[in-house]
PDB file of N, CA and C in Angstrom:
ATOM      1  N   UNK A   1       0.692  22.235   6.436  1.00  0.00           N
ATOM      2  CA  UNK A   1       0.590  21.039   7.243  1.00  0.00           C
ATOM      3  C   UNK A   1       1.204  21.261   8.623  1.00  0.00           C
ATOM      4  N   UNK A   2       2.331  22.228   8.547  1.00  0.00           N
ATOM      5  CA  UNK A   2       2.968  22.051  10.291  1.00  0.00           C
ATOM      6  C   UNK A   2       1.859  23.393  11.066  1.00  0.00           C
ATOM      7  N   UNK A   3       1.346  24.032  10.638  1.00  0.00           N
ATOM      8  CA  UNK A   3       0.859  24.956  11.268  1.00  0.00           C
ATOM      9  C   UNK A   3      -0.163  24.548  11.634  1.00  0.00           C
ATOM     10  N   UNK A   4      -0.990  23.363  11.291  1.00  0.00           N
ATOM     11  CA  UNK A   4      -2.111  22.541  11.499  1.00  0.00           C
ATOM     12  C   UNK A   4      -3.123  23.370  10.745  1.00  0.00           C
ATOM     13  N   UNK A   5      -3.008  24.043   9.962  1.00  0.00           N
ATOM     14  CA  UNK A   5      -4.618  25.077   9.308  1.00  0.00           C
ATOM     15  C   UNK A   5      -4.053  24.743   7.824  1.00  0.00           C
ATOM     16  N   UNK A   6      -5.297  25.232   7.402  1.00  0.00           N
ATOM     17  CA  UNK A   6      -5.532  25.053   5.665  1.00  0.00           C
ATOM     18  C   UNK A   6      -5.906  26.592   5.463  1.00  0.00           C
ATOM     19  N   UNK A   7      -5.479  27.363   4.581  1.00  0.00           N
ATOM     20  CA  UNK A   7      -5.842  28.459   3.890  1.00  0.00           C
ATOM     21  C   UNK A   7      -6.892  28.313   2.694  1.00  0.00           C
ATOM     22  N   UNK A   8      -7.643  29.013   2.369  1.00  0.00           N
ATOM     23  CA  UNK A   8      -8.713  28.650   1.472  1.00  0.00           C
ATOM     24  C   UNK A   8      -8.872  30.513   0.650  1.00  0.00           C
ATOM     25  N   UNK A   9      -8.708  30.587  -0.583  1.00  0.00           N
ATOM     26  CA  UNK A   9      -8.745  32.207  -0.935  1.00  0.00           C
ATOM     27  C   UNK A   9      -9.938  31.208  -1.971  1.00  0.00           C
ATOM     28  N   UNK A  10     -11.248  31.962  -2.124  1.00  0.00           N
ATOM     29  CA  UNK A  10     -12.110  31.631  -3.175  1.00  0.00           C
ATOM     30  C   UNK A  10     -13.223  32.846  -3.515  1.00  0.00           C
ATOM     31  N   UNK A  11     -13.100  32.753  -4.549  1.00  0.00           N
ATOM     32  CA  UNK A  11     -14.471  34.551  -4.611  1.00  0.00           C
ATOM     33  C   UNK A  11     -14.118  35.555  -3.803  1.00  0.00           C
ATOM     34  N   UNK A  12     -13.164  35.822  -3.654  1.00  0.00           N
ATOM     35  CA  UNK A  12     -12.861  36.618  -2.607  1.00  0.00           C
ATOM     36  C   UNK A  12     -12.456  36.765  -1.633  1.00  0.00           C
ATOM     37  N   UNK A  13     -13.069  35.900  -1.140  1.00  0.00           N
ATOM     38  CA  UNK A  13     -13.118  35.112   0.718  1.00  0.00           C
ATOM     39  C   UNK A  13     -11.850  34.768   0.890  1.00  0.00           C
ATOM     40  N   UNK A  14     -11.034  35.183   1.789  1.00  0.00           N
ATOM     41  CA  UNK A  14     -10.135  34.487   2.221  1.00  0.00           C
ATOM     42  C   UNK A  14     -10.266  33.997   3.932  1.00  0.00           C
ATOM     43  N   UNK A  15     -10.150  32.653   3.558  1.00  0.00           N
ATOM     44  CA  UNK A  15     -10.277  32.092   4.915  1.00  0.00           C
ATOM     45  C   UNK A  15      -8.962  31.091   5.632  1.00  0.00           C
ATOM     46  N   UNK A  16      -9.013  31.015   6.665  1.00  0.00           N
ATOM     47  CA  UNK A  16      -7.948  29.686   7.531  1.00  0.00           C
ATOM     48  C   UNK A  16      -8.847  28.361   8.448  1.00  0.00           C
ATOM     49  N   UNK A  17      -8.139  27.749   7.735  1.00  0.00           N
ATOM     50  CA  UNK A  17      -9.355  26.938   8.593  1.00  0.00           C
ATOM     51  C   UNK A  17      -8.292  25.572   9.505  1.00  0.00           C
ATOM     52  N   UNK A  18      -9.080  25.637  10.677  1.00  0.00           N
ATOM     53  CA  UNK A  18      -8.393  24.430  11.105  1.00  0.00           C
ATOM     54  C   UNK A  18      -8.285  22.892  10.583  1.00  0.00           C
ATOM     55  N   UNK A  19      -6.982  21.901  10.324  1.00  0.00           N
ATOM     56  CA  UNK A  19      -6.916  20.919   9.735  1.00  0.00           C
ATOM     57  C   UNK A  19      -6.937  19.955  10.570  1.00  0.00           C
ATOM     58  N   UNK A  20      -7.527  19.255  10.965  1.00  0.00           N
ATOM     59  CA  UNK A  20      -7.904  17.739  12.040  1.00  0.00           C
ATOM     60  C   UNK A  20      -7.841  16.554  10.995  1.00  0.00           C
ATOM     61  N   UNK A  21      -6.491  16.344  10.403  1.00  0.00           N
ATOM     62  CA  UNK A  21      -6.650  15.167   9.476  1.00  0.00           C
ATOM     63  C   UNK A  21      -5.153  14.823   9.265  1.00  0.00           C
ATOM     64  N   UNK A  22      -5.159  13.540   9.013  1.00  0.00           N
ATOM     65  CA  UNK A  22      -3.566  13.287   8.601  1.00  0.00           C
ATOM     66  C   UNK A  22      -3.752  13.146   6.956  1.00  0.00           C
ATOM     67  N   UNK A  23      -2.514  13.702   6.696  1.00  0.00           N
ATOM     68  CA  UNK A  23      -1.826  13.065   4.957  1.00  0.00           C
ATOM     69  C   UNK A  23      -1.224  11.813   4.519  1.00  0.00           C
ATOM     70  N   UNK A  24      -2.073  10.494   3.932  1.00  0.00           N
ATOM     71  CA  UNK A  24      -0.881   9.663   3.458  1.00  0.00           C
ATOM     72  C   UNK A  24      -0.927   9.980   2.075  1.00  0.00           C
ATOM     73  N   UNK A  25       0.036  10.026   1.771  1.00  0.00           N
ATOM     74  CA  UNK A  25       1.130  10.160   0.451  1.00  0.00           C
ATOM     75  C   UNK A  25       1.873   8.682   0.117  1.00  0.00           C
ATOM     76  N   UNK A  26       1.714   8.185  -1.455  1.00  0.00           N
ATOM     77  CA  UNK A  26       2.668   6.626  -1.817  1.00  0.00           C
ATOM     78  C   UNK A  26       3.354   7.537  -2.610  1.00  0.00           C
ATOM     79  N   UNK A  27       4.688   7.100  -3.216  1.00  0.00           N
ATOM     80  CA  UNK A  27       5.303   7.206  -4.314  1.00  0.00           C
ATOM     81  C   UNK A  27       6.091   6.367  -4.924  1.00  0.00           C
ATOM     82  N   UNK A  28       6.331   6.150  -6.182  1.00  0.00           N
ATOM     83  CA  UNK A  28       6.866   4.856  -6.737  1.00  0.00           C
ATOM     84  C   UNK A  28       8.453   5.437  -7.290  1.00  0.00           C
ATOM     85  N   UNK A  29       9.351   5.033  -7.572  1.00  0.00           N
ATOM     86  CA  UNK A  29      10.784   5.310  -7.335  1.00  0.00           C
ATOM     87  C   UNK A  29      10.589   5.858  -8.612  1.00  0.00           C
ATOM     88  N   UNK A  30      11.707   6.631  -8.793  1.00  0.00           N
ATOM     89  CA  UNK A  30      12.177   7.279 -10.012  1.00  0.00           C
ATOM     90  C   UNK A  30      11.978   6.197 -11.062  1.00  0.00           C
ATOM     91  N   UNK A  31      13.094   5.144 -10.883  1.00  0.00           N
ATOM     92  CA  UNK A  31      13.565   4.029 -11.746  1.00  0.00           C
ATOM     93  C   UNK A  31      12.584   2.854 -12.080  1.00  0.00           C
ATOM     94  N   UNK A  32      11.425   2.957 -11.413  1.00  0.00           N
ATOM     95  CA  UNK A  32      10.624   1.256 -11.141  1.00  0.00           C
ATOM     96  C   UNK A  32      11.020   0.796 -10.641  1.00  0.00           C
ATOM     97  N   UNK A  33      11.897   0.604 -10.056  1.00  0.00           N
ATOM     98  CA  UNK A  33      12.750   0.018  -9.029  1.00  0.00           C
ATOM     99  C   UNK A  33      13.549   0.569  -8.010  1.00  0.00           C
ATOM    100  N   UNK A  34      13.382   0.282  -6.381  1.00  0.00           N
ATOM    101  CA  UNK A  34      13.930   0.832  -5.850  1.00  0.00           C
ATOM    102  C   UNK A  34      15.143   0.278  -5.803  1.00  0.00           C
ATOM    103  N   UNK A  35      16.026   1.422  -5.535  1.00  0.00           N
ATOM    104  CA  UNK A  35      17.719   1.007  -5.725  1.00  0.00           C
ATOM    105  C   UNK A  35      18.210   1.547  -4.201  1.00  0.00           C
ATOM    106  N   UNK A  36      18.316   0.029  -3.307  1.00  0.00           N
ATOM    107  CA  UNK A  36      18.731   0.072  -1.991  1.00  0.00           C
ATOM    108  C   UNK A  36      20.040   0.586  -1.699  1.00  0.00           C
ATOM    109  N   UNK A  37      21.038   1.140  -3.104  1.00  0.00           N
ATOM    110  CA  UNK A  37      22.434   1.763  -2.955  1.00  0.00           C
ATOM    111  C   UNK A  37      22.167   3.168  -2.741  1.00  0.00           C
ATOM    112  N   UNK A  38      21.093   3.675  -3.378  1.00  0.00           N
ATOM    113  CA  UNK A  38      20.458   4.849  -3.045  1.00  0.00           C
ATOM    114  C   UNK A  38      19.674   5.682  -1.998  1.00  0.00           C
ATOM    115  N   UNK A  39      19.250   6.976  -1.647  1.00  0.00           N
ATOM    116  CA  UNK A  39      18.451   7.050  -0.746  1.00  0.00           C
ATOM    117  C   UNK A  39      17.261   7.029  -0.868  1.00  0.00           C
ATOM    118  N   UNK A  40      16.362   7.542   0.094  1.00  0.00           N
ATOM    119  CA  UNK A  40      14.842   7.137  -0.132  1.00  0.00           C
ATOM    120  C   UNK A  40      14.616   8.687  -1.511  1.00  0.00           C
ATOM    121  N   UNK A  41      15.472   9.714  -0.648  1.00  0.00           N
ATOM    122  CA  UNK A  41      14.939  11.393  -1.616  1.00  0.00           C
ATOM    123  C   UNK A  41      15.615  10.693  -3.001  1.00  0.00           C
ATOM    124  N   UNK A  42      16.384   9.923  -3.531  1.00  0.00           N
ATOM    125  CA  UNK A  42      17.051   9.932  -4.592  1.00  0.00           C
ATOM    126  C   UNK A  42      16.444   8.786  -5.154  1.00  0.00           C
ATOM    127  N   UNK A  43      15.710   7.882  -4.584  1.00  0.00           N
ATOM    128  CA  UNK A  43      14.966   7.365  -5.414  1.00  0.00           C
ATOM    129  C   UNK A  43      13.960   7.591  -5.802  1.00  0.00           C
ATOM    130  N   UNK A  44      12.862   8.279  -5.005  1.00  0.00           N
ATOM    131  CA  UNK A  44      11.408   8.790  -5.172  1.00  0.00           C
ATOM    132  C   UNK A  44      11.605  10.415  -5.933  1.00  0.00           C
ATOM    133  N   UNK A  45      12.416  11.215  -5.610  1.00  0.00           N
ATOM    134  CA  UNK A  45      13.147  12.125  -6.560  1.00  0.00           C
ATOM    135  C   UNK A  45      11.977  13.354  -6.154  1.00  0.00           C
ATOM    136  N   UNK A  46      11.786  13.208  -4.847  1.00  0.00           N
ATOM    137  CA  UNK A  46      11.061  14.350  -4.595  1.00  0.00           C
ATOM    138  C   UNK A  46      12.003  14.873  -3.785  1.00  0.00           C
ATOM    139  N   UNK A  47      11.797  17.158  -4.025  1.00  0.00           N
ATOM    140  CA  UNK A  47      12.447  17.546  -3.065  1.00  0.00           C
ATOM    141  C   UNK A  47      12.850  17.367  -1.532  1.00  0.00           C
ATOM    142  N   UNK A  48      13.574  17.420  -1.148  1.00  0.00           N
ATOM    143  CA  UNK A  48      13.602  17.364   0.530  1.00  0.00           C
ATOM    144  C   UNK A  48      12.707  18.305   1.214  1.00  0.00           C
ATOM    145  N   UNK A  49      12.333  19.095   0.538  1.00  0.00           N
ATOM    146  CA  UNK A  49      11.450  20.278   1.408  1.00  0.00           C
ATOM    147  C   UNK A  49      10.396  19.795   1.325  1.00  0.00           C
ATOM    148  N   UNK A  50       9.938  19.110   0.804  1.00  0.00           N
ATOM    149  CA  UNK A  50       8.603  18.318   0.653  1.00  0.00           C
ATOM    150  C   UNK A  50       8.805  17.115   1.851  1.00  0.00           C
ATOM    151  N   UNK A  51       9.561  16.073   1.291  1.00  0.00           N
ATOM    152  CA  UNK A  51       9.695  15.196   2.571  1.00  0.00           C
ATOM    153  C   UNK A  51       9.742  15.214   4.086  1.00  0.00           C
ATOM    154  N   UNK A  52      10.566  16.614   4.092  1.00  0.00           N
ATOM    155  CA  UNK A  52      10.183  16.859   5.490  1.00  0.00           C
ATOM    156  C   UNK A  52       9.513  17.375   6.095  1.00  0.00           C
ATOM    157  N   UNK A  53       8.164  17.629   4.767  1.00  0.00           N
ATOM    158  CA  UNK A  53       6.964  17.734   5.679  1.00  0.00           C
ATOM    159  C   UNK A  53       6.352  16.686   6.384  1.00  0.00           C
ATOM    160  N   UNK A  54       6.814  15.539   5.949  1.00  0.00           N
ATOM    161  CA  UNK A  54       5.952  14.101   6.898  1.00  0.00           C
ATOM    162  C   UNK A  54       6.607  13.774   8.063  1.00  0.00           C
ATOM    163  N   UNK A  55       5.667  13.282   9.149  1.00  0.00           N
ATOM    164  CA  UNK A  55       5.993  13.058  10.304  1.00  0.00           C
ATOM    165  C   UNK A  55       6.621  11.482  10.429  1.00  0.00           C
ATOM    166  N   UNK A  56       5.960  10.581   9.276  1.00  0.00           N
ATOM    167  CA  UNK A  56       6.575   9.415   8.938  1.00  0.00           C
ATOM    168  C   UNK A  56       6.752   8.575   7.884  1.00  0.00           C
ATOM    169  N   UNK A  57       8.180   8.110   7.368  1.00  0.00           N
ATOM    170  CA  UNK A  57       8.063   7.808   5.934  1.00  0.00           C
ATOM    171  C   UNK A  57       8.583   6.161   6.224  1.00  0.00           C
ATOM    172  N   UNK A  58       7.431   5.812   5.525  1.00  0.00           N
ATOM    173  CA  UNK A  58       7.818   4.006   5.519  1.00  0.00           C
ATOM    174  C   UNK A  58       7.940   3.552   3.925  1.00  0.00           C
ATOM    175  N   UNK A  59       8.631   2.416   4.184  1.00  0.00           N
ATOM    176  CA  UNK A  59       9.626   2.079   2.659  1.00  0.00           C
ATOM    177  C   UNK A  59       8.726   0.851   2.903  1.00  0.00           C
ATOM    178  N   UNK A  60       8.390   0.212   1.833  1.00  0.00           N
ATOM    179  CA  UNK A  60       7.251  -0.936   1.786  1.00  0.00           C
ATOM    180  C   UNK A  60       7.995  -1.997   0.566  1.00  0.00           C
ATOM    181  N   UNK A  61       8.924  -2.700   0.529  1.00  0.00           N
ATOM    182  CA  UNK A  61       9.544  -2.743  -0.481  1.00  0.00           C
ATOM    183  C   UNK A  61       9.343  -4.468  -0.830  1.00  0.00           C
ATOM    184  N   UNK A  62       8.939  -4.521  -2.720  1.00  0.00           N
ATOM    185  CA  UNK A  62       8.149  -5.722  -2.853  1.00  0.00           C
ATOM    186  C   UNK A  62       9.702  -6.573  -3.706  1.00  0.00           C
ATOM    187  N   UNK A  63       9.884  -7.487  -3.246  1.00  0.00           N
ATOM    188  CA  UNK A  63      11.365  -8.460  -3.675  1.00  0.00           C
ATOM    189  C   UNK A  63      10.348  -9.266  -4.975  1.00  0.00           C
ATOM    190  N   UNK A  64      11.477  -8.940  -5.728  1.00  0.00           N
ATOM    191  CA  UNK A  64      10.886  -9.687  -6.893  1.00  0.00           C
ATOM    192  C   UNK A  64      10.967 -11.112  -7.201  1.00  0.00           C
ATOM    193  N   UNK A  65       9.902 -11.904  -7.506  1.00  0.00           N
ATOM    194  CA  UNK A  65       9.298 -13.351  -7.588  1.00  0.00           C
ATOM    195  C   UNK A  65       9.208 -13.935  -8.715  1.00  0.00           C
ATOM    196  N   UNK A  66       9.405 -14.070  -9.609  1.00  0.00           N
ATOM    197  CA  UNK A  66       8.820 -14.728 -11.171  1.00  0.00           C
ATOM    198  C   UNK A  66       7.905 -14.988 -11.088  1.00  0.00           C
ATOM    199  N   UNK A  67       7.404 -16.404 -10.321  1.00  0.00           N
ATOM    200  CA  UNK A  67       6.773 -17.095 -10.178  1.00  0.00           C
ATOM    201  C   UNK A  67       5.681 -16.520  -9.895  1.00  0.00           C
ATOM    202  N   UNK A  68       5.543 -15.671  -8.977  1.00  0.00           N
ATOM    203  CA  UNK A  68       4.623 -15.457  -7.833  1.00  0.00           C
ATOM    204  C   UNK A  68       3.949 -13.742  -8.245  1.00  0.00           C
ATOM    205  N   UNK A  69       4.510 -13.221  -9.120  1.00  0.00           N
ATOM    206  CA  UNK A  69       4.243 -12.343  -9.576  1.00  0.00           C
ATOM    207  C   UNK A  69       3.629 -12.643 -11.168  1.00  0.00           C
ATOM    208  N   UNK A  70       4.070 -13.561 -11.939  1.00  0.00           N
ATOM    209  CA  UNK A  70       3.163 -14.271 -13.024  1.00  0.00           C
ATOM    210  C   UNK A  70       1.651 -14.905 -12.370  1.00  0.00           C
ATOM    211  N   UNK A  71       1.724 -15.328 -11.188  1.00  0.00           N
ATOM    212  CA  UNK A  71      -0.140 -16.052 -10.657  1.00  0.00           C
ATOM    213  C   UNK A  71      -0.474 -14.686 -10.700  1.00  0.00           C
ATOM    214  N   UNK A  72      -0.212 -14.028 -10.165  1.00  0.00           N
ATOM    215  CA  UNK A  72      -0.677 -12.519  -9.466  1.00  0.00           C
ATOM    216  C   UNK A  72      -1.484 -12.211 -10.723  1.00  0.00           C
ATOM    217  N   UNK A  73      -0.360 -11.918 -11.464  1.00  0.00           N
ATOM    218  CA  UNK A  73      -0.951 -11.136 -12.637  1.00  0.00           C
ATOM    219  C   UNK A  73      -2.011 -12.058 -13.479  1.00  0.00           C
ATOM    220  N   UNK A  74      -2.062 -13.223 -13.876  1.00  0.00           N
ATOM    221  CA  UNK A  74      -3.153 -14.312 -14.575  1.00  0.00           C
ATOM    222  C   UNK A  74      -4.044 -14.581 -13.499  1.00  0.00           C
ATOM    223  N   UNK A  75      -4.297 -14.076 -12.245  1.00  0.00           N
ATOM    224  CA  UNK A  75      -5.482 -14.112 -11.257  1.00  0.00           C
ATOM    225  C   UNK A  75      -6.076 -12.751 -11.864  1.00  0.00           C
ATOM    226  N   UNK A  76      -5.492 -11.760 -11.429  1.00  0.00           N
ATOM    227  CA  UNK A  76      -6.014 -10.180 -11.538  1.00  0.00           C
ATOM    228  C   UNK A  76      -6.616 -10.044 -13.212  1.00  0.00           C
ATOM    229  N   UNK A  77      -5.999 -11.079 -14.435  1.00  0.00           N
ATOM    230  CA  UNK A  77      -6.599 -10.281 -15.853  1.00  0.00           C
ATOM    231  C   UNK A  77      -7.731 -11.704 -15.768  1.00  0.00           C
ATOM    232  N   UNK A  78      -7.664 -13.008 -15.470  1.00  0.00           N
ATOM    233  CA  UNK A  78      -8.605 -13.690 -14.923  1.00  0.00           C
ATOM    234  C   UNK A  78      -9.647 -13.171 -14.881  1.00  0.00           C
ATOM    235  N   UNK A  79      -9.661 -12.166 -13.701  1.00  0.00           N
ATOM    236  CA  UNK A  79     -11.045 -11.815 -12.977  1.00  0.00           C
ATOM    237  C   UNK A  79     -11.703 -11.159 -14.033  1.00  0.00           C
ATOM    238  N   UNK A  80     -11.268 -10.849 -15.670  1.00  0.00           N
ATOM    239  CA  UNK A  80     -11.714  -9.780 -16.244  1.00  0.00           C
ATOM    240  C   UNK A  80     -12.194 -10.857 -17.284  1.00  0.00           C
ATOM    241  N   UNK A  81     -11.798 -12.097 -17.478  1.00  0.00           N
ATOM    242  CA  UNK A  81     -12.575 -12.827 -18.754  1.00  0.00           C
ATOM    243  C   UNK A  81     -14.259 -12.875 -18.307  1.00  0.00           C
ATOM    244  N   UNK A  82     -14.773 -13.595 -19.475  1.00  0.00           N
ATOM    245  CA  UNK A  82     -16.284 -14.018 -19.224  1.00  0.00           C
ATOM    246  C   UNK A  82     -16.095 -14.918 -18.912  1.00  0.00           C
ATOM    247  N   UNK A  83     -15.179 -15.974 -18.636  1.00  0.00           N
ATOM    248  CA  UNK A  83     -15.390 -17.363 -17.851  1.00  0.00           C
ATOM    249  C   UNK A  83     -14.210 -17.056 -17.035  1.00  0.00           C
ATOM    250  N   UNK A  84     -14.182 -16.633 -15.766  1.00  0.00           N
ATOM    251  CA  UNK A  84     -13.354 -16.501 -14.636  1.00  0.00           C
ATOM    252  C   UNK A  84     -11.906 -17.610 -14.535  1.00  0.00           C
ATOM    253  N   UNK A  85     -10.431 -17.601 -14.793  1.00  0.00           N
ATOM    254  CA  UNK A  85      -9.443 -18.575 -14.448  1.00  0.00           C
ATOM    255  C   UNK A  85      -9.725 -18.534 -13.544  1.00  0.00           C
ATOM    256  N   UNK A  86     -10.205 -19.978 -12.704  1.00  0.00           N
ATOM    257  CA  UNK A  86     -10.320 -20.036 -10.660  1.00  0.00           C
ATOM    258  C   UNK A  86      -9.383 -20.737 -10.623  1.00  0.00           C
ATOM    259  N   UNK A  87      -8.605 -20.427  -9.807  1.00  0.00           N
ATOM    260  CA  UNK A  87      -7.503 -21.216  -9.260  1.00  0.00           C
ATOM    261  C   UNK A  87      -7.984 -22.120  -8.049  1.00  0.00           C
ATOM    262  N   UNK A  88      -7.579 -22.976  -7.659  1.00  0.00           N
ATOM    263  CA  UNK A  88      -8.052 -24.395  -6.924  1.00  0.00           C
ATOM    264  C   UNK A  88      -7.074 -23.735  -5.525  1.00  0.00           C
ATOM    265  N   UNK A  89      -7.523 -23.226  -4.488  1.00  0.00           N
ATOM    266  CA  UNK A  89      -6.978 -22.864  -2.913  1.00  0.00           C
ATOM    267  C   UNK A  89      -5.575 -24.264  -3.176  1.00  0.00           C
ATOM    268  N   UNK A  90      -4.586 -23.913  -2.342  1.00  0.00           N
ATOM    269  CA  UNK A  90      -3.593 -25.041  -2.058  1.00  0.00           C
ATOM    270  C   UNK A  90      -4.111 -25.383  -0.729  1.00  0.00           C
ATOM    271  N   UNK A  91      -5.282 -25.519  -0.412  1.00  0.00           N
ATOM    272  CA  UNK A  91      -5.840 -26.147   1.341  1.00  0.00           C
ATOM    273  C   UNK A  91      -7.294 -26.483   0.903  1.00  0.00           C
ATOM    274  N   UNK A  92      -7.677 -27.785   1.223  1.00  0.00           N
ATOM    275  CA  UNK A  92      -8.741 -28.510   0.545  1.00  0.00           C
ATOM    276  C   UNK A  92      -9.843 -27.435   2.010  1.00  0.00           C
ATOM    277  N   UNK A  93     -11.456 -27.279   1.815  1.00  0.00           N
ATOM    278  CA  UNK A  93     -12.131 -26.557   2.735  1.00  0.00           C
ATOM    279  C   UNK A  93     -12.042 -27.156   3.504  1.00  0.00           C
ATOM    280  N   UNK A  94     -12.323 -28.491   3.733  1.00  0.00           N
ATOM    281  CA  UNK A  94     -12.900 -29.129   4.649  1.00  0.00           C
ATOM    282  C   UNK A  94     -11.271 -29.559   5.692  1.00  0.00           C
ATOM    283  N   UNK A  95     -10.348 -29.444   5.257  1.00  0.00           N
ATOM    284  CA  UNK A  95      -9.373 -29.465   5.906  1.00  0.00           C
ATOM    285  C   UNK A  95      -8.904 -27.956   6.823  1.00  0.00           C
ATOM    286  N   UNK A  96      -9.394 -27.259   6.223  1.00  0.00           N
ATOM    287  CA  UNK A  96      -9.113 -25.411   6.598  1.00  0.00           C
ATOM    288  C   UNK A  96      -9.989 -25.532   7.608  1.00  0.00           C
ATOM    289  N   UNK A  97     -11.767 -25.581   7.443  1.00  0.00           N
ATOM    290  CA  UNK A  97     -12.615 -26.024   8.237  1.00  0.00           C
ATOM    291  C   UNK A  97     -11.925 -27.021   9.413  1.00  0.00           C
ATOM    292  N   UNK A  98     -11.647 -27.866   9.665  1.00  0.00           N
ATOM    293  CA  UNK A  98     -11.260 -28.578  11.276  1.00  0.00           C
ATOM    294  C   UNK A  98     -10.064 -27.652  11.562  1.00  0.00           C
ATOM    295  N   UNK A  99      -9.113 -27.833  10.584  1.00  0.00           N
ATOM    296  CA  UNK A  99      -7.708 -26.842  11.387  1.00  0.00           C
ATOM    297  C   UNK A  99      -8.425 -25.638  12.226  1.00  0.00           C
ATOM    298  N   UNK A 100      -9.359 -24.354  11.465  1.00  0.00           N
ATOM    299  CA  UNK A 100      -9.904 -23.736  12.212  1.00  0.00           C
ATOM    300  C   UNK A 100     -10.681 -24.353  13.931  1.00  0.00           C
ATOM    301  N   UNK A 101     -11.467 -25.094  13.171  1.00  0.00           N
ATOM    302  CA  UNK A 101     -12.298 -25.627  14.576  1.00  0.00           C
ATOM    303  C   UNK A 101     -11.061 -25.980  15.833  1.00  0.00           C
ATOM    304  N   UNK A 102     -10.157 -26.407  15.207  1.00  0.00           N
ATOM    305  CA  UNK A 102      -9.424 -27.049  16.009  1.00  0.00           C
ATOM    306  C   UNK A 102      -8.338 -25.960  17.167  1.00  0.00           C
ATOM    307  N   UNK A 103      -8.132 -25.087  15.997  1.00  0.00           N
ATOM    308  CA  UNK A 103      -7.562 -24.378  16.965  1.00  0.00           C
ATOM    309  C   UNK A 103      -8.173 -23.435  17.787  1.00  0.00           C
ATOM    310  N   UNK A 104      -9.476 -23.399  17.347  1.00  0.00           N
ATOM    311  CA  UNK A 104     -10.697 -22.207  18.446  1.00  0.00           C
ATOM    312  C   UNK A 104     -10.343 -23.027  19.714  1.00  0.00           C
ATOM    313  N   UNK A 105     -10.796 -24.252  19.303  1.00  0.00           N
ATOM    314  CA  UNK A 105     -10.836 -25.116  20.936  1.00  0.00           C
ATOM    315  C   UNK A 105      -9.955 -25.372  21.853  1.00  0.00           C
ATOM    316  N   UNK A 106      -8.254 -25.686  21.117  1.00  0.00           N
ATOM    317  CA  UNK A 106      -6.972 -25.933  21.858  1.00  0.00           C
ATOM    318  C   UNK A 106      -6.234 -25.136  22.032  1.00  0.00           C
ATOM    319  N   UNK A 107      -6.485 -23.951  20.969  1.00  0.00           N
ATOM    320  CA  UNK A 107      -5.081 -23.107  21.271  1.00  0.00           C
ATOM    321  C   UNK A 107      -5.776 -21.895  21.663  1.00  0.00           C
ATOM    322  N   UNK A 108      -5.036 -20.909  22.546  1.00  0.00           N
ATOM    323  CA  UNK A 108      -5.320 -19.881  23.909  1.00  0.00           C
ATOM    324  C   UNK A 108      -4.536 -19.278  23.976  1.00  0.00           C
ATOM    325  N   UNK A 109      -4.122 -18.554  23.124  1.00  0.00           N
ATOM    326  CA  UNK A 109      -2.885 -17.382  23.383  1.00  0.00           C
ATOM    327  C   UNK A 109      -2.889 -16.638  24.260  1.00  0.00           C
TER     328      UNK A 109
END
């Protein structure tokens, strides 16, 4: 990755080829949980020689909900019955509908 080429040995052939692409990479913590007393290498539990192959590492970190993580999940196995759980929007259309209209026309950032 830092040399910008890909090596390729196949049937024989050994080739280098130039790499014009970026790598994203996710990983999920050692524990299921990330532990903010910890570091990022000690929670994801990959070597450092690996990590510092990336040019940028972002922490995406989801705070846990009861609530809000129980809809989640009875929407997502929902979608899998033969009669769909639909949940009812908390914004009636026709109210979403003018708010939209309304703000095309008045508001101008």
């Amino acid at each position: 990755m830092e040399q910008q080429t890909v090596s390729i040995a196949k049937a024989g052939i050994i080739a280098t080829l130039n790499a014009r692409t970026s790598i994203l990479a996710s990983a999920n913590p050692s524990e299921s949980r990330y532990n903010p007393f910890m570091s990022v290498v000690e929670n994801i539990k990959l070597p450092p020689t690996l990590l510092s192959r990336f040019d940028l590492i972002y922490l995406i970190l989801d705070a846990p909900n009861v609530e809000n993580d129980r809809k989640l999940a009875q929407h997502l196995v929902g979608l899998y019955y033969e009669t769909p759980n639909i949940v009812e929007p908390p914004l009636d259309h026709a109210l979403l509908r003018d708010y939209i209209a309304y703000a095309r026309e008045f508001i101008h950032p």
